[in-house]
Protein backbone atom coordinates (compact mmCIF):
# COMPACT_ATOMS: atom_id res chain seq x y z
CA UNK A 1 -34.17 -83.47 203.55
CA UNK A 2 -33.38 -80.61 201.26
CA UNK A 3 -36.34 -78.00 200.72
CA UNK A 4 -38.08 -78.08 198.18
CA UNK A 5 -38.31 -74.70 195.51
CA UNK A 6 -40.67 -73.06 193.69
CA UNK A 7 -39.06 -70.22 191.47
CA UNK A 8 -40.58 -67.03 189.66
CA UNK A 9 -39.23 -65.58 186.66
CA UNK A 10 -40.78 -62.10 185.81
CA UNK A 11 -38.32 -62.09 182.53
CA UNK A 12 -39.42 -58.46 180.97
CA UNK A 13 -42.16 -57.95 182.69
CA UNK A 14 -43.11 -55.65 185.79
CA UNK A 15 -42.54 -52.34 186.72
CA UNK A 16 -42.34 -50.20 190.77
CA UNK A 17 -46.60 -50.85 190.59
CA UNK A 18 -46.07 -54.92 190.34
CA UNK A 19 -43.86 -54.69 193.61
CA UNK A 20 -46.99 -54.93 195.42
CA UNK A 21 -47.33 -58.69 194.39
CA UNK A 22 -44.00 -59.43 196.19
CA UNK A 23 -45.87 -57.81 199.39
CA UNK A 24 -48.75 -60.18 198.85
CA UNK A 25 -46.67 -63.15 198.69
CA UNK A 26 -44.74 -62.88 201.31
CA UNK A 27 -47.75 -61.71 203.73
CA UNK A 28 -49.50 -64.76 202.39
CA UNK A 29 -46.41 -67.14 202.96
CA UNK A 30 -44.98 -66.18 206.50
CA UNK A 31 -43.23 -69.37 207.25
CA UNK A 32 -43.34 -71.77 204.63
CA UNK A 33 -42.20 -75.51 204.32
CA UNK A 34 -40.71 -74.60 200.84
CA UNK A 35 -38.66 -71.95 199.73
CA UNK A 36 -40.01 -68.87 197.44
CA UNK A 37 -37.62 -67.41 194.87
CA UNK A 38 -39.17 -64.10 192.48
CA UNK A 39 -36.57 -63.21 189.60
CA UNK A 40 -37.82 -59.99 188.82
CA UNK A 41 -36.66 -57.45 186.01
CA UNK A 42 -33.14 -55.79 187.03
CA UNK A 43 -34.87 -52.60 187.39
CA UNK A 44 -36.48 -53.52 189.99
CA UNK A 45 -34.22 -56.07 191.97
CA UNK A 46 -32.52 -53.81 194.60
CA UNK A 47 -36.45 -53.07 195.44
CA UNK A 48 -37.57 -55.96 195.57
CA UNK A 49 -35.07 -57.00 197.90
CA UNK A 50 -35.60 -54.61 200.34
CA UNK A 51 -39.77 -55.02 200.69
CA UNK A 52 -38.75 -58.94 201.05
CA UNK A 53 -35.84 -58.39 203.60
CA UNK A 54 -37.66 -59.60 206.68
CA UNK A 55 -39.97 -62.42 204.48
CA UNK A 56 -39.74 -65.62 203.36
CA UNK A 57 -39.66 -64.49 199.73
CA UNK A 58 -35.87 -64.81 198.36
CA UNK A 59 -35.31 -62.23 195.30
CA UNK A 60 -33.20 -63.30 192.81
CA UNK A 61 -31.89 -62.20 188.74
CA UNK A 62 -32.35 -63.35 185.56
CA UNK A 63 -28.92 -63.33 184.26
CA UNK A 64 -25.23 -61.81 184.90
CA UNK A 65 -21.94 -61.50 183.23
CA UNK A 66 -19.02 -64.06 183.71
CA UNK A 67 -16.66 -60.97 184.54
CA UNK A 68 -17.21 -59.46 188.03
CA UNK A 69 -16.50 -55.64 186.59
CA UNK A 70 -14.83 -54.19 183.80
CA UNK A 71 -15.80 -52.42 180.34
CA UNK A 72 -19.13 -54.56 179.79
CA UNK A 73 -21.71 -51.69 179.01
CA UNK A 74 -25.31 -52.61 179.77
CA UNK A 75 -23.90 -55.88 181.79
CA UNK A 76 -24.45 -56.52 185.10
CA UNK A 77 -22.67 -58.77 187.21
CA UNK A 78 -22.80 -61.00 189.66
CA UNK A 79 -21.25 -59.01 192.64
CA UNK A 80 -23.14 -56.40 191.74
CA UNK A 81 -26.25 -58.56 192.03
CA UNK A 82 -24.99 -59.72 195.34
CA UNK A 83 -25.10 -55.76 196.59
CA UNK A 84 -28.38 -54.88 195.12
CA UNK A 85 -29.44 -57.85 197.28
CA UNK A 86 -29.89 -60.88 195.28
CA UNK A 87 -29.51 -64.36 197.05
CA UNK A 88 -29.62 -66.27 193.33
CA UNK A 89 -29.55 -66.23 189.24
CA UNK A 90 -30.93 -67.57 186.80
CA UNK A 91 -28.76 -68.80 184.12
CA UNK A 92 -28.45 -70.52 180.48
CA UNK A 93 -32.34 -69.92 180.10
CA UNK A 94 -33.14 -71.05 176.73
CA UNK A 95 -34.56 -67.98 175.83
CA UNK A 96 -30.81 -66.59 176.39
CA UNK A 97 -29.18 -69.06 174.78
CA UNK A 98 -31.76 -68.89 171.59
CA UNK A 99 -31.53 -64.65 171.33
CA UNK A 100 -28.28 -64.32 172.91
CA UNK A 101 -26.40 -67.20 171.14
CA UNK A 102 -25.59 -68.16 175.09
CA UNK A 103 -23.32 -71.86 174.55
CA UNK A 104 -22.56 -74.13 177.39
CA UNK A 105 -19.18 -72.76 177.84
CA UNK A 106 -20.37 -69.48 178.67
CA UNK A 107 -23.32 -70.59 181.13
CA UNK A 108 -20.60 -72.87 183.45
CA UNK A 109 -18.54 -69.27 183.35
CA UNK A 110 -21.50 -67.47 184.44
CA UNK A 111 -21.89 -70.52 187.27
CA UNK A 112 -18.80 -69.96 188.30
CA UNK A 113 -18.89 -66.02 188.50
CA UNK A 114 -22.34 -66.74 190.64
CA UNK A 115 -20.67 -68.65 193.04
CA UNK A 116 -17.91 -66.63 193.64
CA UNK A 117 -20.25 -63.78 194.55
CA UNK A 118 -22.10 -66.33 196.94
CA UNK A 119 -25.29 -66.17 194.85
CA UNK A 120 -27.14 -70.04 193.89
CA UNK A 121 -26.86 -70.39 190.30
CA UNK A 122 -30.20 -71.83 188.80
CA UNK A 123 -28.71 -73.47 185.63
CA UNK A 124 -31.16 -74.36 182.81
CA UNK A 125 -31.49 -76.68 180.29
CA UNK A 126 -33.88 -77.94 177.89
CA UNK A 127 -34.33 -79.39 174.04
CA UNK A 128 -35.77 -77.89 171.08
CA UNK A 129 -39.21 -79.64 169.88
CA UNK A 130 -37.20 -80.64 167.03
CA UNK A 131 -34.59 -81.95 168.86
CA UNK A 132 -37.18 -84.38 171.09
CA UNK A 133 -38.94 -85.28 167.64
CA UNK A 134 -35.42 -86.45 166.42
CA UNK A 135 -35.37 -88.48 169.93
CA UNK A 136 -32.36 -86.25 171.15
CA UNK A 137 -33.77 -85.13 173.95
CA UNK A 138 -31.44 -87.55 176.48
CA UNK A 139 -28.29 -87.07 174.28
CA UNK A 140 -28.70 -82.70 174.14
CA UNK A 141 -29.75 -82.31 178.44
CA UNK A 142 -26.61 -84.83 179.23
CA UNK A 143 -24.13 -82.65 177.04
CA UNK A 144 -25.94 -79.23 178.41
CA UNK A 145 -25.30 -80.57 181.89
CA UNK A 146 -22.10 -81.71 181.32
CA UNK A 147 -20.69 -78.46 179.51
CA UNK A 148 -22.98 -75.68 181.58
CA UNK A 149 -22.49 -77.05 185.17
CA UNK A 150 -18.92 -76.22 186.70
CA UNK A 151 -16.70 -78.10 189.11
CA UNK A 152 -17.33 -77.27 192.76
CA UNK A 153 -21.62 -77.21 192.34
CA UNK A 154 -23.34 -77.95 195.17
CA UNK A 155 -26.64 -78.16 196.23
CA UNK A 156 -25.68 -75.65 198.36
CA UNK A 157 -25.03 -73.37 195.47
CA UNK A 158 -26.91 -74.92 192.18
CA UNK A 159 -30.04 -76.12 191.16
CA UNK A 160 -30.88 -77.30 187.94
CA UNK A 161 -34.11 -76.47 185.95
CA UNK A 162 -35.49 -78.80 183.26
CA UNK A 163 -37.33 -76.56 180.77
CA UNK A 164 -38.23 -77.79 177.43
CA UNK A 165 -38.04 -75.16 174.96
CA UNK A 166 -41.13 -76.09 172.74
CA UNK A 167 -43.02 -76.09 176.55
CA UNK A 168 -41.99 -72.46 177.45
CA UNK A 169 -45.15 -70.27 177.25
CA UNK A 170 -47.21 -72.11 175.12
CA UNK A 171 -49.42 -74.05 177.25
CA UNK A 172 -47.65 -77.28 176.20
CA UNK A 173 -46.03 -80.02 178.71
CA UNK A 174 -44.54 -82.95 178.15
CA UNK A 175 -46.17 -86.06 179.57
CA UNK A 176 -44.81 -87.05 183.29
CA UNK A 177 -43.27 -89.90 181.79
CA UNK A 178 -40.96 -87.63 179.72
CA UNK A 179 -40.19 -84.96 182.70
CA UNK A 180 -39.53 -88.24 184.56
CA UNK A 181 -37.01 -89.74 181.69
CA UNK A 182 -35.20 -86.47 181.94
CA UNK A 183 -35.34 -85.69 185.74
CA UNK A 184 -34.11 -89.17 186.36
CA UNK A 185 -31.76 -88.94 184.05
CA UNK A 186 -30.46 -85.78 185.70
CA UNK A 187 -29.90 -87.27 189.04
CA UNK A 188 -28.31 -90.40 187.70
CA UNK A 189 -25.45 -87.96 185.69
CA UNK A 190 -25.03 -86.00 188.83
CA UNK A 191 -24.54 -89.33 190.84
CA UNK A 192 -21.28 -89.77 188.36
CA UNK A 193 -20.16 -86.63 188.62
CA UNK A 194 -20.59 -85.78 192.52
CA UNK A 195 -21.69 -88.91 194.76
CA UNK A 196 -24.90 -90.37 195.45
CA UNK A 197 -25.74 -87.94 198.42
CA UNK A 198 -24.62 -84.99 196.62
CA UNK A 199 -26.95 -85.72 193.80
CA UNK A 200 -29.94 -86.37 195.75
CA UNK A 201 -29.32 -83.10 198.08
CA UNK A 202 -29.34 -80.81 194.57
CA UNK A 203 -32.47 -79.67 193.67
CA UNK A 204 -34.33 -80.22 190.53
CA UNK A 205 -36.95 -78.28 189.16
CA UNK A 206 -39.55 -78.52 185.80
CA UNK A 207 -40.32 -75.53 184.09
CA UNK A 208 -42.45 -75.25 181.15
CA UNK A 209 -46.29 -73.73 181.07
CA UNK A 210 -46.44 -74.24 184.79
CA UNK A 211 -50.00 -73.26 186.66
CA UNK A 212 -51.73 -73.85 189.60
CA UNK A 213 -53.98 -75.78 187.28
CA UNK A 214 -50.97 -78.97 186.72
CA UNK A 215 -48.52 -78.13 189.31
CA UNK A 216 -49.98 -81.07 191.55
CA UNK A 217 -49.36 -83.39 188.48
CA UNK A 218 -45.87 -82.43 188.07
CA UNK A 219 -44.70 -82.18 191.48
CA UNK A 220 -46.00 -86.11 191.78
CA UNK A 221 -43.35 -87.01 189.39
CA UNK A 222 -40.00 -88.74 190.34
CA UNK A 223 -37.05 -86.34 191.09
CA UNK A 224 -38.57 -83.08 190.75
CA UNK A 225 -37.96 -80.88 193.60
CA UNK A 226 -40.25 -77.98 192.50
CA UNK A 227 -40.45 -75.61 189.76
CA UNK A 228 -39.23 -72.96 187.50
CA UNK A 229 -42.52 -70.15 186.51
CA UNK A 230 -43.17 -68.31 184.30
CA UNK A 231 -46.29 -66.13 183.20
CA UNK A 232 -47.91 -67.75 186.50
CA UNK A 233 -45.49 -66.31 188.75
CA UNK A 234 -46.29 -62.09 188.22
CA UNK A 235 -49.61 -62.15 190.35
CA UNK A 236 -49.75 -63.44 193.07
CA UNK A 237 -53.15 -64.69 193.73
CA UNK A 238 -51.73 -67.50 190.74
CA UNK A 239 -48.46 -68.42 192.09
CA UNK A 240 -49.40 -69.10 196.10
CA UNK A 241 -51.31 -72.29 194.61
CA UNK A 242 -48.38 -73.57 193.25
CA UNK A 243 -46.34 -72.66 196.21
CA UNK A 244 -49.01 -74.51 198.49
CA UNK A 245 -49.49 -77.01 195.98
CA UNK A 246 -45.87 -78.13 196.32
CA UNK A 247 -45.74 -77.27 199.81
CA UNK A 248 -48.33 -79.90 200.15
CA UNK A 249 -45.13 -82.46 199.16
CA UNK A 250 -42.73 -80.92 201.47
């Protein structure tokens, strides 16, 4: 059985100071059943990676470029991620694609770029609220998945993250029968696309206003094989619930 994940994504947030929460996790979390991923700020990634060499705790980035070097000022890419000691990225994040006019086309390049450097590419997608009011919620994830996710993913290398944009730090979730809808439809495209075992072996993960507070809730549902924080991942003492909450499943 593949592990299950529970993800942290410090977006602009932290500084040397918040390092110490890294510390605490992986001190609290010696040997879990899950694995731990923290996406801090790039400032602090090479770091971060070194106080969680010998843990548990994998440290990952928020986003790279789709070249591996060249005349990209204030780009990063994903070899270079690689040497600073990343195991992972995080990429197509709505809050990319929204400020960074990131399409789908550019995501699967990333994906690819990720891959070739050996890193696991944690692909997102999600709907605008006013995309599920128009009920296009099905017909937007199945043409992000399509477009964003590149030949040759793997559950070795890719897991997907289901985060509704209109969910994304506002305190809002949808209802499990909609993170179900979407979750199952997830696994059912990748069936198509890469076989029935290859599907079930990738990982899926909600992310959305996640706290210790629903995490048992959503990691009930059908299909989803952890999650994708936010806010509730930069102390500690609030994301090692969710990590024993879902370790609970594993």
């Amino acid at each position: 059985m593949t592990r299950k994940l529970v993800a942290g994504n410090w977006k602009m947030h932290g500084t040397k100071a918040d390092l110490s929460q890294i510390a605490a996790l992986a001190t609290a979390h010696p040997a879990p059943r899950i694995d731990i991923l923290i996406c801090p700020p790039a400032t602090l990634l090479a770091q971060a990676a070194g106080l969680a060499a010998d843990s548990a705790v994998m440290i990952g980035a928020q986003d790279c470029h789709a070249a591996a070097s060249g005349a990209h000022t204030g780009d990063i890419s994903a070899p270079m991620l690689a040497d600073a000691g990343a195991g992972a990225v995080i990429l197509g994040h709505s809050e990319r694609r929204e400020h960074h006019h990131e399409n789908n086309e550019l995501v699967a390049e990333k994906a690819r770029a990720a891959h070739a450097a050996g890193l696991i590419a944690v692909i997102c997608l999600g709907e605008t609220l006013a995309q599920r009011e128009a009920a296009q919620t099905l017909e937007v994830i199945a043409a992000q998945l399509h477009a964003s996710v590149p030949d040759g993913s793997t559950a070795t290398n890719t897991v997907i993250a289901y985060e509704p944009v209109w969910a994304i730090g506002t305190g809002l979730t949808p209802t499990d029968a909609q993170i179900a809808e979407v979750h199952g439809l997830i696994r059912s495209l990748l069936a198509e696309r890469l076989g029935g075992a290859a599907a079930t072996a990738l990982r899926l993960l909600y992310g959305g206003s996640v706290k210790p507070a629903n995490a048992a809730g959503i990691f009930a549902i059908a299909d989803v094989d952890g999650a994708l924080v936010g806010g509730a991942s930069l102390k500690a003492e609030d994301f090692s619930p969710i990590i024993m909450t879902l370790e609970a499943t594993a």
